[in-house]
C-alpha atoms as a PDB file:
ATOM      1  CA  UNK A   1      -6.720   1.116  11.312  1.00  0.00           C
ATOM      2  CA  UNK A   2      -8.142  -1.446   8.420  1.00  0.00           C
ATOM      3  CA  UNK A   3      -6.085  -4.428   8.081  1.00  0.00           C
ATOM      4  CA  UNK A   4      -6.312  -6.128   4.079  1.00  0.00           C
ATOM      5  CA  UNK A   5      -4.882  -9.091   2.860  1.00  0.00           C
ATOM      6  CA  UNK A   6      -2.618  -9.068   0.113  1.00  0.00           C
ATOM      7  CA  UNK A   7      -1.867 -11.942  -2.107  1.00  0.00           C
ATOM      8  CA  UNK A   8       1.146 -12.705  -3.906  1.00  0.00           C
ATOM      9  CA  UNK A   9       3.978 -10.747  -1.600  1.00  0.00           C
ATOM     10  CA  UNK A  10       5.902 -11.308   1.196  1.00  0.00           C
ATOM     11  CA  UNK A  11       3.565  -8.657   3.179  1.00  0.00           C
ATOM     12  CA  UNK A  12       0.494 -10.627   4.387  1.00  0.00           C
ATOM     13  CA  UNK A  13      -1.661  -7.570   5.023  1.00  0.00           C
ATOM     14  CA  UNK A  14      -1.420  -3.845   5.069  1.00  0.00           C
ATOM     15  CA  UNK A  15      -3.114  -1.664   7.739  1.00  0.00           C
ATOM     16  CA  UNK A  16      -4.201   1.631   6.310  1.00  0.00           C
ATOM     17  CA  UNK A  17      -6.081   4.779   7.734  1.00  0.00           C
ATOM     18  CA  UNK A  18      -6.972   7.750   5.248  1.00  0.00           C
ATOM     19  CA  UNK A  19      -8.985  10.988   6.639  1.00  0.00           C
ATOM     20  CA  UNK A  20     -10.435  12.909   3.602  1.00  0.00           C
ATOM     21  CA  UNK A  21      -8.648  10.945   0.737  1.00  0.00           C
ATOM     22  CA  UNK A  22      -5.641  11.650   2.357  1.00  0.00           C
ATOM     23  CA  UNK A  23      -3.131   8.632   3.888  1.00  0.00           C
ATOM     24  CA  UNK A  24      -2.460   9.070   7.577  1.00  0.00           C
ATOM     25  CA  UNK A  25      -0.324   5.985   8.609  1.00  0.00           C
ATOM     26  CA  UNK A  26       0.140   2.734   6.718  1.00  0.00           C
ATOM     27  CA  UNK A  27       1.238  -0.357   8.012  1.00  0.00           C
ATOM     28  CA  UNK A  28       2.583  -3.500   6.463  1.00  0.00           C
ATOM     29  CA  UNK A  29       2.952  -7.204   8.245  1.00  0.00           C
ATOM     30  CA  UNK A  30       5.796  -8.716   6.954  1.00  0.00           C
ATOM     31  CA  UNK A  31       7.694  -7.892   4.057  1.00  0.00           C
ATOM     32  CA  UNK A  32      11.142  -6.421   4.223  1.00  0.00           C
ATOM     33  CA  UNK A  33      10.890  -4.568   6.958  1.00  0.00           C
ATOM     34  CA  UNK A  34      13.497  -1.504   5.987  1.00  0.00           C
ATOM     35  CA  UNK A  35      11.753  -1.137   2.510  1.00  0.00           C
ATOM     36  CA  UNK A  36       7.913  -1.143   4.119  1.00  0.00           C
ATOM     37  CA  UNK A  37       8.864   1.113   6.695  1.00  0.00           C
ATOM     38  CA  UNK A  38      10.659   4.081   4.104  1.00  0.00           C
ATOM     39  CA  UNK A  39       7.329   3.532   2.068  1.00  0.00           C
ATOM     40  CA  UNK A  40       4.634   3.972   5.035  1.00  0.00           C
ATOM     41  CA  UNK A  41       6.548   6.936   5.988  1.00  0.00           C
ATOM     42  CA  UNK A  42       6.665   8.794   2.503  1.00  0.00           C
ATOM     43  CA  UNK A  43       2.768   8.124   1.985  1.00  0.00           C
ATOM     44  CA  UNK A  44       1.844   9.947   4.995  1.00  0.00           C
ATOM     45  CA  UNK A  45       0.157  12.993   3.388  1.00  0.00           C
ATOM     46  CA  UNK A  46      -0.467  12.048  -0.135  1.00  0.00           C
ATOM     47  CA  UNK A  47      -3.454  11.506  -1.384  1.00  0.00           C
ATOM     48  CA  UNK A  48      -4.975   8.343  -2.181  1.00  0.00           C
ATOM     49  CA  UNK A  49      -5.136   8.863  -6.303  1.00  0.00           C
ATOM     50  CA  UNK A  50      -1.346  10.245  -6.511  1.00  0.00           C
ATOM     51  CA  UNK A  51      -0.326   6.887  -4.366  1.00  0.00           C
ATOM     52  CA  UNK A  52      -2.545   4.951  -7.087  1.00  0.00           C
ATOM     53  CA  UNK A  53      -1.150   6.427  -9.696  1.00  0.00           C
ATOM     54  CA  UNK A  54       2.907   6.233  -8.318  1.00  0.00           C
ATOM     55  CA  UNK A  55       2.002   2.462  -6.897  1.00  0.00           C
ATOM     56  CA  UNK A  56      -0.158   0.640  -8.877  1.00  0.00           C
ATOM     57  CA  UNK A  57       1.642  -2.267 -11.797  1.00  0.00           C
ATOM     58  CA  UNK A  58       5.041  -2.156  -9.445  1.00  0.00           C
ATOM     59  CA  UNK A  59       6.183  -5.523  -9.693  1.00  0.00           C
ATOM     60  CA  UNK A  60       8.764  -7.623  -7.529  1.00  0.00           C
ATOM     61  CA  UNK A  61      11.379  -9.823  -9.432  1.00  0.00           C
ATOM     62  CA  UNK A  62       9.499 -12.206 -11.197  1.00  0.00           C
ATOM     63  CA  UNK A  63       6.383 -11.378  -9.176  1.00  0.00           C
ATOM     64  CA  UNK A  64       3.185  -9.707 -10.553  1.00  0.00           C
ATOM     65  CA  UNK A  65       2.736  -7.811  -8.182  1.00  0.00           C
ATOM     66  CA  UNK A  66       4.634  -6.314  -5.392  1.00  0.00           C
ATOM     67  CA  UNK A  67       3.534  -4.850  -1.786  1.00  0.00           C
ATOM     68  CA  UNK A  68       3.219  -1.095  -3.203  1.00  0.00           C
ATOM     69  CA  UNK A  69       1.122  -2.515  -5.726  1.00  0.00           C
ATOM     70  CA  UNK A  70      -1.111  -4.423  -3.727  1.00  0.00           C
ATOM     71  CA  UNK A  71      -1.518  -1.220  -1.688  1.00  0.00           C
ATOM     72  CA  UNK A  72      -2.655   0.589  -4.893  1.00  0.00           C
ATOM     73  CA  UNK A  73      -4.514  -2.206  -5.426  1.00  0.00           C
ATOM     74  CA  UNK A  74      -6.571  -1.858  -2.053  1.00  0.00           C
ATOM     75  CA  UNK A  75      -6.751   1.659  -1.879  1.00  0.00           C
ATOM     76  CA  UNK A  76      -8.303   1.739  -5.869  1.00  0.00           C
ATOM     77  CA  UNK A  77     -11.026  -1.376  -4.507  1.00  0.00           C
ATOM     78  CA  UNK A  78     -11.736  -0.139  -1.055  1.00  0.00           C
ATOM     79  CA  UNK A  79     -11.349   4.257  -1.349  1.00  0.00           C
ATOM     80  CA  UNK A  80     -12.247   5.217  -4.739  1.00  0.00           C
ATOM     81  CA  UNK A  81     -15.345   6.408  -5.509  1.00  0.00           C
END
């Protein structure tokens, strides 16, 4: 698993395999534990673009940006072609 470090959320990384554009476990430190968890487990499976595309420009209150966006975020930097 590769650990990234977000900015500007309560997560303070996200641990993330994918296998042939597809997400096989994610992990978040920190956050709210309840709402990281039901995430990782519903991304199992998808692939990387349709996560993008659901995740990316999510924001968090008054935040910019929010721990499914910075997700979207990394994969779009680190798994995109």
């Amino acid at each position: 698993m590769k650990f990234y470090k977000t900015t500007g959320t309560c997560s303070r990384e996200i641990g993330i395999i994918v296998k042939n554009d597809i997400i096989e476990k994610v992990e978040f430190v920190g956050g709210c534990d309840g709402n990281t968890s039901g995430l990782s487990s519903l991304l199992v499976g998808m692939k990387i673009e349709d996560v993008i595309s659901r995740l990316k420009n999510i924001t968090c209150k008054t935040k910019p940006t929010s721990c499914p966006d910075q997700l979207a975020q990394i994969l779009e930097k680190n798994y995109i072609k």
